[in-house]
PDB file of N, CA and C in Angstrom:
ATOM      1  N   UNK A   1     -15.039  11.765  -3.805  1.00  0.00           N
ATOM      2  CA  UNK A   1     -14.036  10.923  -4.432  1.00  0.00           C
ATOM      3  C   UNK A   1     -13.316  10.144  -3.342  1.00  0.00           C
ATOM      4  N   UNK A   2     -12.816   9.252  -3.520  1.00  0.00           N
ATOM      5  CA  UNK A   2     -11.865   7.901  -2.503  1.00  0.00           C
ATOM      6  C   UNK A   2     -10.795   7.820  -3.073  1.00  0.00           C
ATOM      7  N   UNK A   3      -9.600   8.197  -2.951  1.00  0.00           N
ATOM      8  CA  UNK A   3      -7.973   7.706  -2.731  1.00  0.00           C
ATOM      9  C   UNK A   3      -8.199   6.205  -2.006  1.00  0.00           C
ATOM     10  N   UNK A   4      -7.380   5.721  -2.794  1.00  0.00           N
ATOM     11  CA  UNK A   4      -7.158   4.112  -2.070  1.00  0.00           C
ATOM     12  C   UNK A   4      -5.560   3.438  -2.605  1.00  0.00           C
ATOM     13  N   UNK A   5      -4.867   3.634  -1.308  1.00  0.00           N
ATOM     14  CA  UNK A   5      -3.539   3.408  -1.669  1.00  0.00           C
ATOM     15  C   UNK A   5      -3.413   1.888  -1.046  1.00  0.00           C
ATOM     16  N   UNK A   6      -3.066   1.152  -2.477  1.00  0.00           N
ATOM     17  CA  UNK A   6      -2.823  -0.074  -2.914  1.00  0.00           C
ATOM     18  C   UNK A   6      -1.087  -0.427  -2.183  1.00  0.00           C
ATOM     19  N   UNK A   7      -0.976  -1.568  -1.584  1.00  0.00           N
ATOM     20  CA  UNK A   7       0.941  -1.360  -1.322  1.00  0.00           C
ATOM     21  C   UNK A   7       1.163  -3.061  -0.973  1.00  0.00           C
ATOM     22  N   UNK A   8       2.442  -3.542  -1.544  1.00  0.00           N
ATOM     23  CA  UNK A   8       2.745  -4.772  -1.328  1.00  0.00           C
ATOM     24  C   UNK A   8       4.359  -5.255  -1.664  1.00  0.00           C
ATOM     25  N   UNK A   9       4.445  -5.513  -0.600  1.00  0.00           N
ATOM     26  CA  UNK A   9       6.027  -5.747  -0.008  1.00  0.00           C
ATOM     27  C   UNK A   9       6.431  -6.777  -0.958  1.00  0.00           C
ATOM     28  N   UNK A  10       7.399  -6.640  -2.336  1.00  0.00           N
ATOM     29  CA  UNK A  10       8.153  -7.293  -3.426  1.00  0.00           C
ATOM     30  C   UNK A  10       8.925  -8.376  -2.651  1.00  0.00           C
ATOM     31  N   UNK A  11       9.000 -10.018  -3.319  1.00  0.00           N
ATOM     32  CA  UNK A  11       9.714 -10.701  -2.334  1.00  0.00           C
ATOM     33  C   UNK A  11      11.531 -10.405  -2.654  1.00  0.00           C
ATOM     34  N   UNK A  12      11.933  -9.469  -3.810  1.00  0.00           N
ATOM     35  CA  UNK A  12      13.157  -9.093  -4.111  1.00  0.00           C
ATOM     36  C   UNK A  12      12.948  -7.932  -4.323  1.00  0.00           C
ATOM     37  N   UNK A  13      13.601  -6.582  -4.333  1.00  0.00           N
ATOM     38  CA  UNK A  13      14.141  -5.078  -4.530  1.00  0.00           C
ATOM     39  C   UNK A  13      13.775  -5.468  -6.180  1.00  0.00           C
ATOM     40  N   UNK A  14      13.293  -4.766  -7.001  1.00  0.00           N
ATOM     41  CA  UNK A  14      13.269  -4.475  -8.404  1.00  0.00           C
ATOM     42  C   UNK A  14      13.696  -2.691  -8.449  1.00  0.00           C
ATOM     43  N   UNK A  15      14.277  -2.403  -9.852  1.00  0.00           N
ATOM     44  CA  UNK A  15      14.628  -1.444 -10.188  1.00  0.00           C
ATOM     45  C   UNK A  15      13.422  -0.947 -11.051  1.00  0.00           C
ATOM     46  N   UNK A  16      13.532   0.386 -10.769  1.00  0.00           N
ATOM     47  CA  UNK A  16      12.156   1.236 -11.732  1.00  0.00           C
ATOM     48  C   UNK A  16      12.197   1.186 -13.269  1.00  0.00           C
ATOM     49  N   UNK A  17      13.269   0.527 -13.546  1.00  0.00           N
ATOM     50  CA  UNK A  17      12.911  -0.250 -14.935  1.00  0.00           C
ATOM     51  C   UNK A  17      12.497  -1.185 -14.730  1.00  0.00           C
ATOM     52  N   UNK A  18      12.471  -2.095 -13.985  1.00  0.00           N
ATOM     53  CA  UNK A  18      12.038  -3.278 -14.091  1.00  0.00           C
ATOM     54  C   UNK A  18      10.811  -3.609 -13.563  1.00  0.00           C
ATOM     55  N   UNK A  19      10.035  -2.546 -12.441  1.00  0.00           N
ATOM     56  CA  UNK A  19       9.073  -1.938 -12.493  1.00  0.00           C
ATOM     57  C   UNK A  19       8.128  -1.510 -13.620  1.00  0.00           C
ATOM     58  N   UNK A  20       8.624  -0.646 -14.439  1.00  0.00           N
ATOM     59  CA  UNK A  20       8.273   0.340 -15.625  1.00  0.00           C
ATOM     60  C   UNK A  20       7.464  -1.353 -16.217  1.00  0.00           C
ATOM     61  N   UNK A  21       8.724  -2.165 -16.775  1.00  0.00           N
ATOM     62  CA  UNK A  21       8.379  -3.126 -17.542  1.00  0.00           C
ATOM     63  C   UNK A  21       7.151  -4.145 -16.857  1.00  0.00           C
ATOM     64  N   UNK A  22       6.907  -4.456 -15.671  1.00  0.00           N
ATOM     65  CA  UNK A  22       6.060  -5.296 -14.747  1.00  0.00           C
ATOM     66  C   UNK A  22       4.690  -4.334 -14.698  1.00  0.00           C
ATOM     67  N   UNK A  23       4.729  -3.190 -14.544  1.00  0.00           N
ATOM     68  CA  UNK A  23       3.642  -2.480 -14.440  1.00  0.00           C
ATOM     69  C   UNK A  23       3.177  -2.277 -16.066  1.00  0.00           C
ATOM     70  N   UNK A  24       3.718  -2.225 -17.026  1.00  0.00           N
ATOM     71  CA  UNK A  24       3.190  -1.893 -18.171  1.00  0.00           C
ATOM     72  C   UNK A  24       2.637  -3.250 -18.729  1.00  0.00           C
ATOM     73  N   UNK A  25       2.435  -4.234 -18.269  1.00  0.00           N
ATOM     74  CA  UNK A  25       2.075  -5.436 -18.827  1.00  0.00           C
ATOM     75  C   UNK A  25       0.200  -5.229 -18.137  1.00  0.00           C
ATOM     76  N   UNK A  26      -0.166  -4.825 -17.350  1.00  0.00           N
ATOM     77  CA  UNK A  26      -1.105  -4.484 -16.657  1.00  0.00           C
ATOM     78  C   UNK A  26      -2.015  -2.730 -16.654  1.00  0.00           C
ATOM     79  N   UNK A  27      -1.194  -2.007 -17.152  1.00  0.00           N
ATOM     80  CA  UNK A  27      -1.866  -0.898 -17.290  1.00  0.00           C
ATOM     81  C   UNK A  27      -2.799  -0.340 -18.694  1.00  0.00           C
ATOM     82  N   UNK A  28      -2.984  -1.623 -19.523  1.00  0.00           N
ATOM     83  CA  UNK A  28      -4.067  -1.350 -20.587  1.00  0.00           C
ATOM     84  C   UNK A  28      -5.709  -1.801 -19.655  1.00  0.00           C
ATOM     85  N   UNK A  29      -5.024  -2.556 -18.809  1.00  0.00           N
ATOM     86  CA  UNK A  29      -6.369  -3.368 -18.276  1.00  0.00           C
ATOM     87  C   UNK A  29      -7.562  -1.979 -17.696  1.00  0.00           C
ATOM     88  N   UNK A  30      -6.436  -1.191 -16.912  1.00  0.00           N
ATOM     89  CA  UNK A  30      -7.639   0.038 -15.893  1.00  0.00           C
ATOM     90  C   UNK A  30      -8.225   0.816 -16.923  1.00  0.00           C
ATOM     91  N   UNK A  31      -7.703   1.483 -18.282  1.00  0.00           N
ATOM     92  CA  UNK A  31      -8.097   2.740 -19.113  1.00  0.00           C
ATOM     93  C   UNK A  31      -9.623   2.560 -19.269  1.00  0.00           C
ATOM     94  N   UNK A  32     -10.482   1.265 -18.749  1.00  0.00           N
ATOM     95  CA  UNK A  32     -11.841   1.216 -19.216  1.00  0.00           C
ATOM     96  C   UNK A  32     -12.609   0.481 -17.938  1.00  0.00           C
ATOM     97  N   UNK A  33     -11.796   0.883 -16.837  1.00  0.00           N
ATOM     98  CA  UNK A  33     -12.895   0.619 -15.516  1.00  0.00           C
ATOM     99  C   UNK A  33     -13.825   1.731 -15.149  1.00  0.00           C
ATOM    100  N   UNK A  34     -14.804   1.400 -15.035  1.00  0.00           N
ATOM    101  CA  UNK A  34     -16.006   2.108 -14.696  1.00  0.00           C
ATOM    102  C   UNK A  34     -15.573   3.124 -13.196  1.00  0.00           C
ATOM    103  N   UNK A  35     -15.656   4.373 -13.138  1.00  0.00           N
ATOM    104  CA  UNK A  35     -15.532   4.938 -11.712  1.00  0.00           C
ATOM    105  C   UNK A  35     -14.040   5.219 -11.165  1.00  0.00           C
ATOM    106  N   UNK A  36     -13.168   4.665 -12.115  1.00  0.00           N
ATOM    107  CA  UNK A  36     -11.744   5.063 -11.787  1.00  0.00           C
ATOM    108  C   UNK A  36     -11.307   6.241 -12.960  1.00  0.00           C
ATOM    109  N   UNK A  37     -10.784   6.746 -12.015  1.00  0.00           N
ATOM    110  CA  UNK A  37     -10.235   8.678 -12.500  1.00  0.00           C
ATOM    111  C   UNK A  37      -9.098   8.672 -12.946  1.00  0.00           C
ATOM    112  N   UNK A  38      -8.186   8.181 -12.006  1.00  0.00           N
ATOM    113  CA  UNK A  38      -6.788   7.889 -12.287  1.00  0.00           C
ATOM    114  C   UNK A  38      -5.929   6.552 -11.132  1.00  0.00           C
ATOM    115  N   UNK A  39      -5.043   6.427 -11.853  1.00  0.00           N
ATOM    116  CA  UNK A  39      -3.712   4.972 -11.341  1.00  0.00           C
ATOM    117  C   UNK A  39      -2.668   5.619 -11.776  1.00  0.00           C
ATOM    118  N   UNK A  40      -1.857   5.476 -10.499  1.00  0.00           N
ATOM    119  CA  UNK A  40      -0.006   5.838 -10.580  1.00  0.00           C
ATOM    120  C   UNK A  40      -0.507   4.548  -9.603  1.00  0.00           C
ATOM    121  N   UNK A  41       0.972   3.648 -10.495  1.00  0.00           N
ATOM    122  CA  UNK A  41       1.517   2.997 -10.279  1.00  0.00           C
ATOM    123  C   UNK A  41       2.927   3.607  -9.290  1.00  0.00           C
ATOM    124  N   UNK A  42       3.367   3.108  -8.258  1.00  0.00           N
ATOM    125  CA  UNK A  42       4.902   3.433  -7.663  1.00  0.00           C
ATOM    126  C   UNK A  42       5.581   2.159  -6.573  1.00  0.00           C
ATOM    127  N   UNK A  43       6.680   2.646  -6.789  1.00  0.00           N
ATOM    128  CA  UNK A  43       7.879   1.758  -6.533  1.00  0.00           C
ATOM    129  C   UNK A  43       8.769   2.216  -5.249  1.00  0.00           C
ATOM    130  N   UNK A  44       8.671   1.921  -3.894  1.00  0.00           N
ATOM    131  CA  UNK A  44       9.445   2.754  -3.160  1.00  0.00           C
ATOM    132  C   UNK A  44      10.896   3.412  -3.746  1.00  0.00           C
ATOM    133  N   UNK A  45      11.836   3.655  -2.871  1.00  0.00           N
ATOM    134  CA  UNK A  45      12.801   3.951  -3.337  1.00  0.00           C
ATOM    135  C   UNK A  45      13.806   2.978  -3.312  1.00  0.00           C
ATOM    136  N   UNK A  46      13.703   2.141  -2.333  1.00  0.00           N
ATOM    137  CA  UNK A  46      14.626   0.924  -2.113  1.00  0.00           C
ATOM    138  C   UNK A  46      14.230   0.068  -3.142  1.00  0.00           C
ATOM    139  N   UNK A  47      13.109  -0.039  -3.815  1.00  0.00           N
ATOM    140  CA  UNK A  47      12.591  -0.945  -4.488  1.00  0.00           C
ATOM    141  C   UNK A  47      11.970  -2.263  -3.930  1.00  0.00           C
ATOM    142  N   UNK A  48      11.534  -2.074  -3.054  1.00  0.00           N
ATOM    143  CA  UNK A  48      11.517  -3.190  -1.873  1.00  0.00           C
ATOM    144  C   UNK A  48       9.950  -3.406  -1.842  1.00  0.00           C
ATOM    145  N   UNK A  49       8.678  -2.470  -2.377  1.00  0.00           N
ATOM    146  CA  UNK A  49       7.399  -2.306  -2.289  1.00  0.00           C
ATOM    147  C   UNK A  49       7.036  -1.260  -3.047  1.00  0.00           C
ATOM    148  N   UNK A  50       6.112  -2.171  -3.860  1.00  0.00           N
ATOM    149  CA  UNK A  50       4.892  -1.764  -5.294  1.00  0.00           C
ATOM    150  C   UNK A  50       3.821  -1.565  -4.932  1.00  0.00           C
ATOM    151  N   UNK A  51       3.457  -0.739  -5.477  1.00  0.00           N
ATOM    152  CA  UNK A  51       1.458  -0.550  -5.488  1.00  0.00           C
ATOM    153  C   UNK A  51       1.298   0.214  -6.339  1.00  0.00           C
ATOM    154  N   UNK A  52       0.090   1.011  -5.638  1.00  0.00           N
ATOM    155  CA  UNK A  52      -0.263   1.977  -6.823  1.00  0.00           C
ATOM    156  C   UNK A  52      -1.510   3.072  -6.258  1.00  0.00           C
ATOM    157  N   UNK A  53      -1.528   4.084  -6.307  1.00  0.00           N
ATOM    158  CA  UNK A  53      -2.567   5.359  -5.800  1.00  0.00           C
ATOM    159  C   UNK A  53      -3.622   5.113  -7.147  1.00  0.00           C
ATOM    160  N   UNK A  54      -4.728   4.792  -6.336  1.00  0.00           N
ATOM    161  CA  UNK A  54      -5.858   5.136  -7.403  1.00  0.00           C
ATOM    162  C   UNK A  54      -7.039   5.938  -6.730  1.00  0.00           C
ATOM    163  N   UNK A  55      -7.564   6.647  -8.016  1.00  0.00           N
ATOM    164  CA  UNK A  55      -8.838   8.148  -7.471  1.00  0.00           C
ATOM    165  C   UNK A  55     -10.122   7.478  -8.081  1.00  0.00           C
ATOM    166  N   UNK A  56     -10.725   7.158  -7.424  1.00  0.00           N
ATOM    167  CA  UNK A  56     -12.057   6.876  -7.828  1.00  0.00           C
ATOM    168  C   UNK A  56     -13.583   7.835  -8.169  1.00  0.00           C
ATOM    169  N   UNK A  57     -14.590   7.772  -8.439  1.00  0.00           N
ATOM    170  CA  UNK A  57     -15.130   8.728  -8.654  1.00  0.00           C
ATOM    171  C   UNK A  57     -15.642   8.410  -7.120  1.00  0.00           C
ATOM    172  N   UNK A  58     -16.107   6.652  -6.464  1.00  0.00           N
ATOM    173  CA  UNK A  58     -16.767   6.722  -5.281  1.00  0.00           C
ATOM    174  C   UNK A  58     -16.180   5.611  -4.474  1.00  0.00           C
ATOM    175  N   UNK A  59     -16.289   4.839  -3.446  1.00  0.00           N
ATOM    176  CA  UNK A  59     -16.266   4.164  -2.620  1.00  0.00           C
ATOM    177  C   UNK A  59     -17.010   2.788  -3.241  1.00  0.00           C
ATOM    178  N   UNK A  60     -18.024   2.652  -4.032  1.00  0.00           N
ATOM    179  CA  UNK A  60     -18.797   1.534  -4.155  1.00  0.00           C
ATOM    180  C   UNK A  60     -17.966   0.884  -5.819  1.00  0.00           C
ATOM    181  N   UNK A  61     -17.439   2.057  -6.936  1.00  0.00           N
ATOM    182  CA  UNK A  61     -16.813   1.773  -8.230  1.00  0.00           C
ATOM    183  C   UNK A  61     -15.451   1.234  -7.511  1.00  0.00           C
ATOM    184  N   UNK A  62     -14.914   1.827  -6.636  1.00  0.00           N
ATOM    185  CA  UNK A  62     -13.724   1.226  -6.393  1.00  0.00           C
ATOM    186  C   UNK A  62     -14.174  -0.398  -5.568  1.00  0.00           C
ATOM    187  N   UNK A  63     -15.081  -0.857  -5.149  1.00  0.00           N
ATOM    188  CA  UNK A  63     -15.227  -2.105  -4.683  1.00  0.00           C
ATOM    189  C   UNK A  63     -15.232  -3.071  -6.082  1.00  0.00           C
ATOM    190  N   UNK A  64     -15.815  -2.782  -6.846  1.00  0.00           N
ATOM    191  CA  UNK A  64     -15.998  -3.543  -8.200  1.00  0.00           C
ATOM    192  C   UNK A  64     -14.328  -4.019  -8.209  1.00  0.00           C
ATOM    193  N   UNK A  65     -13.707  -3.243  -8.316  1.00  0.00           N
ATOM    194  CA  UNK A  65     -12.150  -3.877  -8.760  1.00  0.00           C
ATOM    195  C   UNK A  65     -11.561  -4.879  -7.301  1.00  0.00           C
ATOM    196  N   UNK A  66     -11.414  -4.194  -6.029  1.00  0.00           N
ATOM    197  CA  UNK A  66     -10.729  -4.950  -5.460  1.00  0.00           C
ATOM    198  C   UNK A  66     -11.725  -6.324  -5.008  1.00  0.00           C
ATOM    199  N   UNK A  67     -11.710  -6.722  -5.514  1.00  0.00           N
ATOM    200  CA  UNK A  67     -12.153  -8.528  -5.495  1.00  0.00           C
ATOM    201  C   UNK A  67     -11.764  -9.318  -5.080  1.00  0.00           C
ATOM    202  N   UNK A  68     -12.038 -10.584  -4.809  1.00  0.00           N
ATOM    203  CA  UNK A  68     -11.088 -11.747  -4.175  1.00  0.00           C
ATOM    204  C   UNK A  68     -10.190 -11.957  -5.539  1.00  0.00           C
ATOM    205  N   UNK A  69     -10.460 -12.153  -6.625  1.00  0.00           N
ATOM    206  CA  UNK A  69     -10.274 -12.591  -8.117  1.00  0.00           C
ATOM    207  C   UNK A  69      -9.027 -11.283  -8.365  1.00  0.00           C
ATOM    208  N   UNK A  70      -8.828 -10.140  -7.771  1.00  0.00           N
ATOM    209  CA  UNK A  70      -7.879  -9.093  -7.921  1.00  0.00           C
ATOM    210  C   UNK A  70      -7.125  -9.257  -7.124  1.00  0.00           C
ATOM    211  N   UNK A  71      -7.375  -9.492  -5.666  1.00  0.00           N
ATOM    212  CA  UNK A  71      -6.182  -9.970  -4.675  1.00  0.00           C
ATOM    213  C   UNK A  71      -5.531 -11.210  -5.278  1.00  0.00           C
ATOM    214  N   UNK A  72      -6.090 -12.061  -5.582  1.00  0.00           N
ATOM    215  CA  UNK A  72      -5.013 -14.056  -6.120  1.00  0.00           C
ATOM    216  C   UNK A  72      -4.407 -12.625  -7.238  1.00  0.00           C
ATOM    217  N   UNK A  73      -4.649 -11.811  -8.352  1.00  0.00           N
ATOM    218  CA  UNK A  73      -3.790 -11.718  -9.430  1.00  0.00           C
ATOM    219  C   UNK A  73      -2.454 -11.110  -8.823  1.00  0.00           C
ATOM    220  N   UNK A  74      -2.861 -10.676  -7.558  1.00  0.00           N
ATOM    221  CA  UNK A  74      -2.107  -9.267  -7.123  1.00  0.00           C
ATOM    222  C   UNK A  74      -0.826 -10.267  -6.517  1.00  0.00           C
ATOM    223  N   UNK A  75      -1.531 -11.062  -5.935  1.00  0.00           N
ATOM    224  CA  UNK A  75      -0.280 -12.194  -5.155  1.00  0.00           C
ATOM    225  C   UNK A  75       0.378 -13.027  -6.028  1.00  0.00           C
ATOM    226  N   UNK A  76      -0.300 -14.030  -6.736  1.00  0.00           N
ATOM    227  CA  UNK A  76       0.631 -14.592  -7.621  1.00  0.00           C
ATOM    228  C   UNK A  76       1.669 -13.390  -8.297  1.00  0.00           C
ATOM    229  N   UNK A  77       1.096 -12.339  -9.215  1.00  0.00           N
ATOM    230  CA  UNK A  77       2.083 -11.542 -10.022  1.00  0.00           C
ATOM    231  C   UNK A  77       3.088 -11.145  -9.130  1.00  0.00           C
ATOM    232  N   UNK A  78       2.688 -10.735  -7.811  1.00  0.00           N
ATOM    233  CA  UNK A  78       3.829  -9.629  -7.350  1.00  0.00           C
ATOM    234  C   UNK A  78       4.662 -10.728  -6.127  1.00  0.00           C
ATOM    235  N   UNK A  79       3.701 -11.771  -5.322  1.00  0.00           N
ATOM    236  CA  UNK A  79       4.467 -12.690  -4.564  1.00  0.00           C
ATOM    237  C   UNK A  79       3.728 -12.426  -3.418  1.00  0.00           C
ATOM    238  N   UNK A  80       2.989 -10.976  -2.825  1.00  0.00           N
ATOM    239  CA  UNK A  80       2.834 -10.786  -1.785  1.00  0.00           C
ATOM    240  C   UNK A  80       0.975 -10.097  -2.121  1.00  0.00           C
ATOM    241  N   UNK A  81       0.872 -10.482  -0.546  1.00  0.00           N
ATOM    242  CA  UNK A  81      -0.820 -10.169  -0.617  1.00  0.00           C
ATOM    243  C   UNK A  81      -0.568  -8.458  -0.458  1.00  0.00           C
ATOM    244  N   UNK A  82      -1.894  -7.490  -0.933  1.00  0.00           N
ATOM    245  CA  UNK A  82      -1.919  -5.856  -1.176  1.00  0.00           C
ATOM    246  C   UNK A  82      -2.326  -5.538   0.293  1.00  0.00           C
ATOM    247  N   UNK A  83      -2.057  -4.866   0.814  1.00  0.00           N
ATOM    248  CA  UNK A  83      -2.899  -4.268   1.399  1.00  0.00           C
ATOM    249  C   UNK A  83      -3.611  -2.707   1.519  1.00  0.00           C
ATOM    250  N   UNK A  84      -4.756  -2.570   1.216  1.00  0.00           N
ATOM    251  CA  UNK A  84      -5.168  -1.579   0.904  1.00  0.00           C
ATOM    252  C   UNK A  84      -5.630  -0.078   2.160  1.00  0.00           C
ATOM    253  N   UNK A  85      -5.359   1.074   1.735  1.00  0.00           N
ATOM    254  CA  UNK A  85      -5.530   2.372   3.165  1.00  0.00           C
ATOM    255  C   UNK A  85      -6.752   2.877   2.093  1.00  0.00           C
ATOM    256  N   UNK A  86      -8.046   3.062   2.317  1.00  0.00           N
ATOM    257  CA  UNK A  86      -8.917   4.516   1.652  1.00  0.00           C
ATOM    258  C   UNK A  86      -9.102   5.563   2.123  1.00  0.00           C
ATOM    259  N   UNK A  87      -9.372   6.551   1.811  1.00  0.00           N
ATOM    260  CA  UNK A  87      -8.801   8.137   2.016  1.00  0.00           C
ATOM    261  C   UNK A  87     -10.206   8.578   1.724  1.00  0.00           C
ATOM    262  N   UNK A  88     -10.840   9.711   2.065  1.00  0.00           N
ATOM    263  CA  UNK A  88     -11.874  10.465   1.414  1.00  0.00           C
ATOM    264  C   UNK A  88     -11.061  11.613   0.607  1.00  0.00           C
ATOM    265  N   UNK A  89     -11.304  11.885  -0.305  1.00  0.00           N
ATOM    266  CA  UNK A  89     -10.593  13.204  -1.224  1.00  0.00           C
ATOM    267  C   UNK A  89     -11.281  14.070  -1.763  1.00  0.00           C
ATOM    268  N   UNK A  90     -11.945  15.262  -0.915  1.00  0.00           N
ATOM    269  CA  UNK A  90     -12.517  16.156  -0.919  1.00  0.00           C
ATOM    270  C   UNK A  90     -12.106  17.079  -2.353  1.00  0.00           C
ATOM    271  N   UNK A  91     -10.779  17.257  -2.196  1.00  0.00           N
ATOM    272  CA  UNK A  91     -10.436  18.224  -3.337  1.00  0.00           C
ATOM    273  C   UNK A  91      -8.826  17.495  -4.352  1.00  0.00           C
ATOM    274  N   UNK A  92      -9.332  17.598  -5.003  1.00  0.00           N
ATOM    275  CA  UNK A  92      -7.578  17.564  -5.989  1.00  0.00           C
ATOM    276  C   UNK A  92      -7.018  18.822  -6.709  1.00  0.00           C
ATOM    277  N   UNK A  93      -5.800  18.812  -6.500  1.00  0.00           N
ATOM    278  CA  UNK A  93      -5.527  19.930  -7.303  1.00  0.00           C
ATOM    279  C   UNK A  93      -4.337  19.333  -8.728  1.00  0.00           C
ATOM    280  N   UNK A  94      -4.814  19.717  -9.621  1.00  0.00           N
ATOM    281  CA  UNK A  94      -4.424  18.749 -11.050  1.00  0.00           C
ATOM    282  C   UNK A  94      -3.277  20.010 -12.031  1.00  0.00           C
ATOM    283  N   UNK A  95      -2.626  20.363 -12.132  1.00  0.00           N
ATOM    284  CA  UNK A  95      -1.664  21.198 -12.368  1.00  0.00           C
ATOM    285  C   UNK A  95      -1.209  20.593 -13.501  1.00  0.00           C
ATOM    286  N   UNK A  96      -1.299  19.233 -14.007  1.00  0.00           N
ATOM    287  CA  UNK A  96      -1.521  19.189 -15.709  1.00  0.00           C
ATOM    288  C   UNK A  96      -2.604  19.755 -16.580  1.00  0.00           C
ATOM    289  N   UNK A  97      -3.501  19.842 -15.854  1.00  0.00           N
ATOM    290  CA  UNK A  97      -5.033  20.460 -16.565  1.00  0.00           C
ATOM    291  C   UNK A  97      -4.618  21.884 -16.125  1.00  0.00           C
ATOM    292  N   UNK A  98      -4.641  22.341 -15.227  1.00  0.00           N
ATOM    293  CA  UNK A  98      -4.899  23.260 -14.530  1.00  0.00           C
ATOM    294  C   UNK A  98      -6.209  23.580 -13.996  1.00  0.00           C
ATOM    295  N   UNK A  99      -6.496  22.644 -13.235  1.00  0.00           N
ATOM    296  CA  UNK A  99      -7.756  22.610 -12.400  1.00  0.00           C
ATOM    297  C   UNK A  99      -7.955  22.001 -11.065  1.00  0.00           C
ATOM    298  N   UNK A 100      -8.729  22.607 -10.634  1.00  0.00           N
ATOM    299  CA  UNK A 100      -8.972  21.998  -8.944  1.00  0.00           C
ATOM    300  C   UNK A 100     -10.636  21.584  -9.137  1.00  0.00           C
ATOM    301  N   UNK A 101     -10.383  19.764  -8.620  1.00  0.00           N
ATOM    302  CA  UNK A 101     -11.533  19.167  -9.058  1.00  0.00           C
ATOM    303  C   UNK A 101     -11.947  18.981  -7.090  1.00  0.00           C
ATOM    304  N   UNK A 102     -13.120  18.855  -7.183  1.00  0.00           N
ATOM    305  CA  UNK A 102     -13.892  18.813  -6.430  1.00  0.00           C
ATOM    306  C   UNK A 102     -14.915  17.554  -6.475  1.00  0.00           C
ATOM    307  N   UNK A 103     -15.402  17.049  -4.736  1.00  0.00           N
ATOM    308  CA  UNK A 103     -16.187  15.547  -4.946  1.00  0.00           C
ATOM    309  C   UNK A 103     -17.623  16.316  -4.870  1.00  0.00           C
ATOM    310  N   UNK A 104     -17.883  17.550  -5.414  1.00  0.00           N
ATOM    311  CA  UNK A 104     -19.170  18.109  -5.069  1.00  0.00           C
ATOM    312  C   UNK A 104     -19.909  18.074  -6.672  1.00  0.00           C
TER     313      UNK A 104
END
C-alpha cells in the first residue's frame, strides 16, 4: 500500500468550517476511484494549509489521479500548487473495524 500526503499552503487561514464546507463540495468525486482505500481530508491548525492523506491499494492507482488535469483543479480551487510526500505502508492499524490490514 502507498500513503501519499497531499499539502498546499491556503492563500488566507480558513476555519474548519469553512474547510468542512470547501472539502465537501469535492468528496463525492473519490468514493469511486479505482485503487484508493481511503481520503482524510485536513486543515492545519492555524488554518493556513489543506490537503489530504490518501491510502492507496498501490503506487501505479494512485498515479491515475494525480494528473496534470488534478494539479490546475487543485490550484485554481485552493490558489496554491499541492505538493505531494509518498510513504510505503506496510501495515495499518484500523480501530474502527478492528483490524490490522496488511500490503501482503
Amino acid at each position: 500500500m502507498i500513503t501519499v500526503l497531499v499539502q498546499f499552503k491556503l492563500p488566507q487561514p480558513v476555519t474548519c468550517e469553512q474547510a468542512r464546507e470547501i472539502f465537501l463540495a469535492t468528496a463525492p468525486k473519490y468514493r469511486e476511484i479505482p485503487g484508493l482505500l481511503r481520503k482524510y481530508y485536513v486543515l492545519s491548525e492555524d488554518g493556513g494549509t489543506g490537503g489530504g492523506v490518501y491510502l492507496w491499494k498501490s503506487r501505479e492507482d494512485s498515479a491515475r489521479l494525480y494528473t496534470q488535469e488534478w494539479k490546475t483543479m487543485v490550484r485554481e480551487r485552493y490558489g496554491a500548487e499541492a505538493s505531494l510526500t509518498y510513504f510505503e505502508c506496510p501495515v495499518v492499524v484500523d480501530n474502527v473495524y478492528g483490524q490490522i490490514v496488511t500490503d501482503a
